[in-house]
N, C-alpha and C. Protein backbone atom coordinates (compact mmCIF):
# COMPACT_ATOMS: atom_id res chain seq x y z
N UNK A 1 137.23 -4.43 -1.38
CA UNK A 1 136.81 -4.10 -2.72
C UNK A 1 138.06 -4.03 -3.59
N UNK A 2 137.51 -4.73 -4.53
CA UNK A 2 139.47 -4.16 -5.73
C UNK A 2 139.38 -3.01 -5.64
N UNK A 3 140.53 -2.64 -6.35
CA UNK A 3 141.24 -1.42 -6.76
C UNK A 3 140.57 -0.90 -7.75
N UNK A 4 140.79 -1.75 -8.64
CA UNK A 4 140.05 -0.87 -10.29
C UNK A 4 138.52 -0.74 -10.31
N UNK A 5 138.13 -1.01 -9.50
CA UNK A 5 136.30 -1.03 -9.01
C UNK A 5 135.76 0.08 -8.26
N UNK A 6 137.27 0.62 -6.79
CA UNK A 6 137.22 1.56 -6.12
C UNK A 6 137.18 2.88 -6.80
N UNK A 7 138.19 2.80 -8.01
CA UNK A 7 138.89 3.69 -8.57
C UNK A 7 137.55 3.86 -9.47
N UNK A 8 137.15 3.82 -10.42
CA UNK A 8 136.21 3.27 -11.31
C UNK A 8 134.53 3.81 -10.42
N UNK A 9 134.51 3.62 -9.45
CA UNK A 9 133.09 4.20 -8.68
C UNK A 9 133.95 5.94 -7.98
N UNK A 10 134.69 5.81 -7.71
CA UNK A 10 135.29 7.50 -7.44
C UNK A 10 135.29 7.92 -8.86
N UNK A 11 135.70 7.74 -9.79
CA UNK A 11 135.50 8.77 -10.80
C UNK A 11 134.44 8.82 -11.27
N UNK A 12 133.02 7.90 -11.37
CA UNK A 12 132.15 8.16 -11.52
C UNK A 12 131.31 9.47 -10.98
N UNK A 13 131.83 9.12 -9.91
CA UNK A 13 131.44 9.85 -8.58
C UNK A 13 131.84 11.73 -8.91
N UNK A 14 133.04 11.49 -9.11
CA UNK A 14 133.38 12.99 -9.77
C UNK A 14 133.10 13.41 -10.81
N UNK A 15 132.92 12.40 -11.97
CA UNK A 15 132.31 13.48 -13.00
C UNK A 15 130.49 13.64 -13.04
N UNK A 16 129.89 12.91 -12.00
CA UNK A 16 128.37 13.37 -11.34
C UNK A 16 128.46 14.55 -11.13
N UNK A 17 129.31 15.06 -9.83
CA UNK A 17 129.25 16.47 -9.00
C UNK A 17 129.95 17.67 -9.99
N UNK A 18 130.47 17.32 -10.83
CA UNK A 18 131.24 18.50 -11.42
C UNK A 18 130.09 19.31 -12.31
N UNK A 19 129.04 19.24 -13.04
CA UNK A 19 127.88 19.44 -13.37
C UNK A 19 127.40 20.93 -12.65
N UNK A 20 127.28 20.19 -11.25
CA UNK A 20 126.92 21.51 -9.99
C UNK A 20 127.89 22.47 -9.34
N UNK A 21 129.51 22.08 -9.87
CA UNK A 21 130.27 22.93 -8.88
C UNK A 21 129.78 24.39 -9.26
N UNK A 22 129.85 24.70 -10.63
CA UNK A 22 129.84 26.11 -11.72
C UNK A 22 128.82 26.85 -11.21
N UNK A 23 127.59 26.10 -10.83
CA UNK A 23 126.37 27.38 -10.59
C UNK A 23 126.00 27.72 -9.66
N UNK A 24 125.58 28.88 -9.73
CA UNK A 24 125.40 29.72 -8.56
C UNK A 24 123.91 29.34 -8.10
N UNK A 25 123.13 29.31 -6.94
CA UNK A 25 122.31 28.75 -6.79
C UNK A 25 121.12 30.17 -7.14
N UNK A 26 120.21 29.83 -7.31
CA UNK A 26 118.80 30.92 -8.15
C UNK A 26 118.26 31.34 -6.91
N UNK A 27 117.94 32.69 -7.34
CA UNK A 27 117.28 33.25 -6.28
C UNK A 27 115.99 32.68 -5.69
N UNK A 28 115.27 33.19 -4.81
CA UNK A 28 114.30 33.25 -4.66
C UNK A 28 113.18 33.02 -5.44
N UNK A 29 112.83 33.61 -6.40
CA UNK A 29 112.23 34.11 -7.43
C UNK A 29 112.16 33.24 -8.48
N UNK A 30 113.34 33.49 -8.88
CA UNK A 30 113.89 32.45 -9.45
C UNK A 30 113.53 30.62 -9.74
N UNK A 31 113.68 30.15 -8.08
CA UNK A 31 113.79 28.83 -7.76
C UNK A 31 112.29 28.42 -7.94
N UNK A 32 111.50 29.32 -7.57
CA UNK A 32 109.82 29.08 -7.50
C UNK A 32 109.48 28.75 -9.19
N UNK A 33 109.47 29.92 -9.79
CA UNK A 33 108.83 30.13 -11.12
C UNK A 33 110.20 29.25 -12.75
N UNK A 34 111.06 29.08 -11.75
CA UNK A 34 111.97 28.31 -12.86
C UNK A 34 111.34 26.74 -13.52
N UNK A 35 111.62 27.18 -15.15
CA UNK A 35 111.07 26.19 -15.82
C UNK A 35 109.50 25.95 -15.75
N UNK A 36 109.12 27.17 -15.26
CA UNK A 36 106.79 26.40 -14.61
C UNK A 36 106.62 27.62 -16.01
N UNK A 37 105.46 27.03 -16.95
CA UNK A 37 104.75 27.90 -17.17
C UNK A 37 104.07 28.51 -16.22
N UNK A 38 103.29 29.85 -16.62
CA UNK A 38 102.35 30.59 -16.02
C UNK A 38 100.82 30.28 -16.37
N UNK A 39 100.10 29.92 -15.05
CA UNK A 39 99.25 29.49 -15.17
C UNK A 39 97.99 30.91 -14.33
N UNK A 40 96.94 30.46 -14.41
CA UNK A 40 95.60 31.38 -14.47
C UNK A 40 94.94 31.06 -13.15
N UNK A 41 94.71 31.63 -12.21
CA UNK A 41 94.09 31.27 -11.17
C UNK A 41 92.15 31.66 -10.87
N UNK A 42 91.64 31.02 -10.79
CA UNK A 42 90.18 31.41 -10.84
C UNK A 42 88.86 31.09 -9.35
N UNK A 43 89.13 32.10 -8.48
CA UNK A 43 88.24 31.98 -7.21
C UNK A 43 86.79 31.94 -7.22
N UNK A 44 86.42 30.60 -6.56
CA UNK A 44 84.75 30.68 -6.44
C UNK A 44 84.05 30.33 -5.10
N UNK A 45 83.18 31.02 -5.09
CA UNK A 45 82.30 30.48 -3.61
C UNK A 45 82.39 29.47 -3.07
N UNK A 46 82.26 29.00 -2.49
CA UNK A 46 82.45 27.33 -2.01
C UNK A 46 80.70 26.97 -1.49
N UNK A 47 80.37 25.35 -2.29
CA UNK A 47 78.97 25.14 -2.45
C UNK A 47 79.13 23.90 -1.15
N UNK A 48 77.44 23.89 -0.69
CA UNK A 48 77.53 22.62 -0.24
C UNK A 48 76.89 21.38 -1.54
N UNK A 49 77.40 20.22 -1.62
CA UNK A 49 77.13 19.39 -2.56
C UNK A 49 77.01 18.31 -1.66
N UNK A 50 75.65 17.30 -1.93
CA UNK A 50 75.93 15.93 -1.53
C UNK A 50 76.79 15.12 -2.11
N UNK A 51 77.43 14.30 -1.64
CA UNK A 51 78.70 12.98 -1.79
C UNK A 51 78.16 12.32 -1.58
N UNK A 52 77.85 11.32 -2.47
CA UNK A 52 77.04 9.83 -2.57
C UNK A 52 78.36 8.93 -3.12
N UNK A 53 78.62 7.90 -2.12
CA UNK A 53 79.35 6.74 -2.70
C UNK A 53 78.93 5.06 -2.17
N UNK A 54 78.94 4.48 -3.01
CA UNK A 54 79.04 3.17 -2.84
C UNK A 54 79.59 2.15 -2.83
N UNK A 55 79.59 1.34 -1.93
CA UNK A 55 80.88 0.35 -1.73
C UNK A 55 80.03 -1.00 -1.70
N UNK A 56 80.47 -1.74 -2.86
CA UNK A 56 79.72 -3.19 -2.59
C UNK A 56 80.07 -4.51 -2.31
N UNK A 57 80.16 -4.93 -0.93
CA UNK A 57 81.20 -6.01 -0.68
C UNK A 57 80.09 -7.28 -0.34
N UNK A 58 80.84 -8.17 0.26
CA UNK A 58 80.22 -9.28 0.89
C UNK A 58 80.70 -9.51 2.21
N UNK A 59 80.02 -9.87 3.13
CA UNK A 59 80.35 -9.85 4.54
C UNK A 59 79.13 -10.26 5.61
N UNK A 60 79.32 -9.85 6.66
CA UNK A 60 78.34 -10.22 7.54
C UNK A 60 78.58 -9.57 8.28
N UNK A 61 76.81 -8.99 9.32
CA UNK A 61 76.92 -7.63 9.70
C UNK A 61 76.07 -8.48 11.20
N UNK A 62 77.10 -8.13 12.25
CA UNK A 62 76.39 -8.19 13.79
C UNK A 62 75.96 -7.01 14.52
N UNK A 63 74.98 -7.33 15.61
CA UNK A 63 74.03 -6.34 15.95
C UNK A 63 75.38 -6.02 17.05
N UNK A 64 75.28 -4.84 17.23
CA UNK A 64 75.87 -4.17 18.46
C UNK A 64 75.40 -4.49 19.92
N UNK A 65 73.99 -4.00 20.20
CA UNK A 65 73.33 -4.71 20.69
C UNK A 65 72.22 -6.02 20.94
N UNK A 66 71.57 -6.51 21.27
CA UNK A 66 70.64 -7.82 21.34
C UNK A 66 69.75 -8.56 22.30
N UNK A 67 69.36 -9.30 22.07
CA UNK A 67 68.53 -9.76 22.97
C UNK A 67 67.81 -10.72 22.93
N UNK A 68 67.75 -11.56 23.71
CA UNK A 68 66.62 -12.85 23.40
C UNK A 68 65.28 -12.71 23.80
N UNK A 69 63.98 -12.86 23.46
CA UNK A 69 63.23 -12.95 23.99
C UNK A 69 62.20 -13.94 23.76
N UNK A 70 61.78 -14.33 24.41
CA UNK A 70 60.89 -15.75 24.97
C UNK A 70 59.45 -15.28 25.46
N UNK A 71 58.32 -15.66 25.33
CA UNK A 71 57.14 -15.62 25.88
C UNK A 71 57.26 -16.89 27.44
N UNK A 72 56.25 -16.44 28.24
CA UNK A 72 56.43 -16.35 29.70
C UNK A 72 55.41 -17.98 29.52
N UNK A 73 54.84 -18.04 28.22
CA UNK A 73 53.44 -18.80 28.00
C UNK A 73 53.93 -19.48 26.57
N UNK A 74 53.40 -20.59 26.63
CA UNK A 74 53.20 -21.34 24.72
C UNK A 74 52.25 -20.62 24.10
N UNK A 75 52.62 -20.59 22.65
CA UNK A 75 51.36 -20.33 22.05
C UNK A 75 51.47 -19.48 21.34
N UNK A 76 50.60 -18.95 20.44
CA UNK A 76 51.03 -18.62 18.50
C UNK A 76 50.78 -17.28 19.05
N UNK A 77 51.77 -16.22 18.50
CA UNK A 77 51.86 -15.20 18.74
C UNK A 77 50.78 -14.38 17.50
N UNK A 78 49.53 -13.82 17.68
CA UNK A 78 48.61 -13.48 17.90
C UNK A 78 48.83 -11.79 16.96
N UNK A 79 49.06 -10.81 17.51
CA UNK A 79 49.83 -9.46 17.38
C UNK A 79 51.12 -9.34 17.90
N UNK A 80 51.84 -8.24 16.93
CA UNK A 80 53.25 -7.94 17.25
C UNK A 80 52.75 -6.33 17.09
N UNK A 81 53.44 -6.21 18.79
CA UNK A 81 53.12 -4.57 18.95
C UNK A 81 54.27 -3.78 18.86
N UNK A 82 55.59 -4.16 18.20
CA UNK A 82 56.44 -3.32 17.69
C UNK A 82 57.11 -3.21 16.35
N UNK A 83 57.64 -2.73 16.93
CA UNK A 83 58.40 -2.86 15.06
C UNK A 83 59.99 -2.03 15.26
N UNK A 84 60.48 -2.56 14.21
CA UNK A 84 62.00 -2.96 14.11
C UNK A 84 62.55 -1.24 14.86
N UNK A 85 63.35 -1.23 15.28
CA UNK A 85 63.56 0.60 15.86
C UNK A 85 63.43 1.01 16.69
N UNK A 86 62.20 0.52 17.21
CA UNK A 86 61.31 1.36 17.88
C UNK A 86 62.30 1.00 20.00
N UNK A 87 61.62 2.16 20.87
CA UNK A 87 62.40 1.86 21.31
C UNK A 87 61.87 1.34 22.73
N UNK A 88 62.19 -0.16 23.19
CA UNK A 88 61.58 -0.89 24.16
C UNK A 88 62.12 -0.87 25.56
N UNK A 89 61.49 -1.13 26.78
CA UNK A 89 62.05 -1.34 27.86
C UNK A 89 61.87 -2.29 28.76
N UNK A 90 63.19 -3.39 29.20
CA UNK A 90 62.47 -4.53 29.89
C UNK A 90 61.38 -4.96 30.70
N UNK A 91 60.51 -5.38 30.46
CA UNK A 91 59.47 -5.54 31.83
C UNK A 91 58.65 -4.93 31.45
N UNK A 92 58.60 -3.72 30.36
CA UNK A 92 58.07 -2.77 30.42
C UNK A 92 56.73 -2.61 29.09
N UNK A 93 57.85 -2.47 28.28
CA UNK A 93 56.82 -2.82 26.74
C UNK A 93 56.36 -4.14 26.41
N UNK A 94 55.15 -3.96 26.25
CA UNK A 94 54.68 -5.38 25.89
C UNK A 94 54.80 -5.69 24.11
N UNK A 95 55.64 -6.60 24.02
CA UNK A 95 56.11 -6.70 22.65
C UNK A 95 55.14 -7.53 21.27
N UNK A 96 54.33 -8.66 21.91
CA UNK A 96 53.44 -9.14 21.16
C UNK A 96 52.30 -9.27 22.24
N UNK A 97 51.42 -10.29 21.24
CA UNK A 97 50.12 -10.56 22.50
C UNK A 97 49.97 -12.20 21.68
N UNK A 98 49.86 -13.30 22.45
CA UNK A 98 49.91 -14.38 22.24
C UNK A 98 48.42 -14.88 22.35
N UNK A 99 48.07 -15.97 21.12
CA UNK A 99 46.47 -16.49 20.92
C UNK A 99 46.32 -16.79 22.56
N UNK A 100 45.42 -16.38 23.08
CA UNK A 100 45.14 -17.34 24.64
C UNK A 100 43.85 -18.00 25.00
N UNK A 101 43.53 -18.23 23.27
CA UNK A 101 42.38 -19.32 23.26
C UNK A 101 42.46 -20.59 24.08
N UNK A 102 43.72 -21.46 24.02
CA UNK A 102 43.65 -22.59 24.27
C UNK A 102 44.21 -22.13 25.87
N UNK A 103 44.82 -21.22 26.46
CA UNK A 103 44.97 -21.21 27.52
C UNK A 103 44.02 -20.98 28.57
N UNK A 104 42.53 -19.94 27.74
CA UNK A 104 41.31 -20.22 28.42
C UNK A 104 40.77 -21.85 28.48
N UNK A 105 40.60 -22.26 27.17
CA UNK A 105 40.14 -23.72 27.44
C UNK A 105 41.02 -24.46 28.82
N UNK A 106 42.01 -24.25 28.57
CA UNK A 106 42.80 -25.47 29.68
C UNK A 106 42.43 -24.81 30.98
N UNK A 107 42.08 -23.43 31.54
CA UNK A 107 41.72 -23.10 32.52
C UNK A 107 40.31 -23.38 33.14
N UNK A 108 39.86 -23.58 31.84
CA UNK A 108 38.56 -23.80 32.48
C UNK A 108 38.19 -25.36 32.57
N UNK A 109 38.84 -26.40 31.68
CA UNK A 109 39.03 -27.65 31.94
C UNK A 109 39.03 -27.75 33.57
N UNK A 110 40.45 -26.85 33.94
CA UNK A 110 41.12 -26.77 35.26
C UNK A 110 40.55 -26.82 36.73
N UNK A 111 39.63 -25.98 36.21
CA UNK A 111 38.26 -25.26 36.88
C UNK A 111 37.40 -26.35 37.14
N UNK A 112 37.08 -27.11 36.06
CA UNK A 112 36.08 -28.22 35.92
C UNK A 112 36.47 -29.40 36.63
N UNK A 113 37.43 -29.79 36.80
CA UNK A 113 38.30 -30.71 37.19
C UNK A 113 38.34 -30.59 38.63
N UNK A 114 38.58 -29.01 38.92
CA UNK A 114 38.28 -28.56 40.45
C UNK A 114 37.29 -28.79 40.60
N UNK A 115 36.53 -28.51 40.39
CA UNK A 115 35.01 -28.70 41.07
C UNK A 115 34.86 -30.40 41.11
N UNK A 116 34.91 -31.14 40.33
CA UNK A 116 34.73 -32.63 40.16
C UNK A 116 35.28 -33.13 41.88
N UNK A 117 37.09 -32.89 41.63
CA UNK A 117 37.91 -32.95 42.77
C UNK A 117 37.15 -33.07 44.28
N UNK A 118 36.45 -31.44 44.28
CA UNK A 118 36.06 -31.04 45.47
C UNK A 118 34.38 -31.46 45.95
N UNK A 119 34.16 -32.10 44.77
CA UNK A 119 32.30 -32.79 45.38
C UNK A 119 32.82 -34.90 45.71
């Protein structure tokens, strides 16, 4: 570093700190309430309040859990015996009931066909 640059940032430097050599540092008391106005303090019950906020973004939202499900049979699903929530178990809940009009007809075609077969 030059000289007259060194010299030049040290005396800066000293006439900064000379400001603080003189004072004595404030008490306690002092250091808290120095320079603050006085202000008013006012205690109240504490309420419960609802907090409603809204956040409106764009995005896309995946299920945590899932599941595929497939009928065992073709055919136009008829009734739906649940609904969104509710809570199912494999094997267990029967989830729709499928038209089984045409699956009687083809059985009994089936039937007919047997008998033909067997005379």
């Amino acid at each position: 570093m030059r000289p007259k640059l060194r010299l030049s940032l040290s005396l800066l430097l000293v006439l900064a700190v000379i400001p603080w050599l003189g004072d004595s540092p404030p008490s306690a008391g002092e250091a808290s309430n120095a320079g603050r106005p006085s202000m008013q303090i006012t205690v109240t019950q504490a309420k419960t309040l609802d907090f409603i906020e809204f956040l409106t973004t764009d995005g896309a939202i995946a299920a945590r859990n899932y599941a595929l499900v497939s009928p065992r049979v073709n055919g136009i699903i008829d009734e739906i015996l649940v609904r969104e929530g509710d809570q199912v178990k494999a094997g267990v809940t029967i989830l729709f009931q499928i038209d089984n009009k045409k699956l009687r007809q083809s059985v009994e075609l089936q039937s007919q066909a047997l008998v033909i077969a067997r005379s």
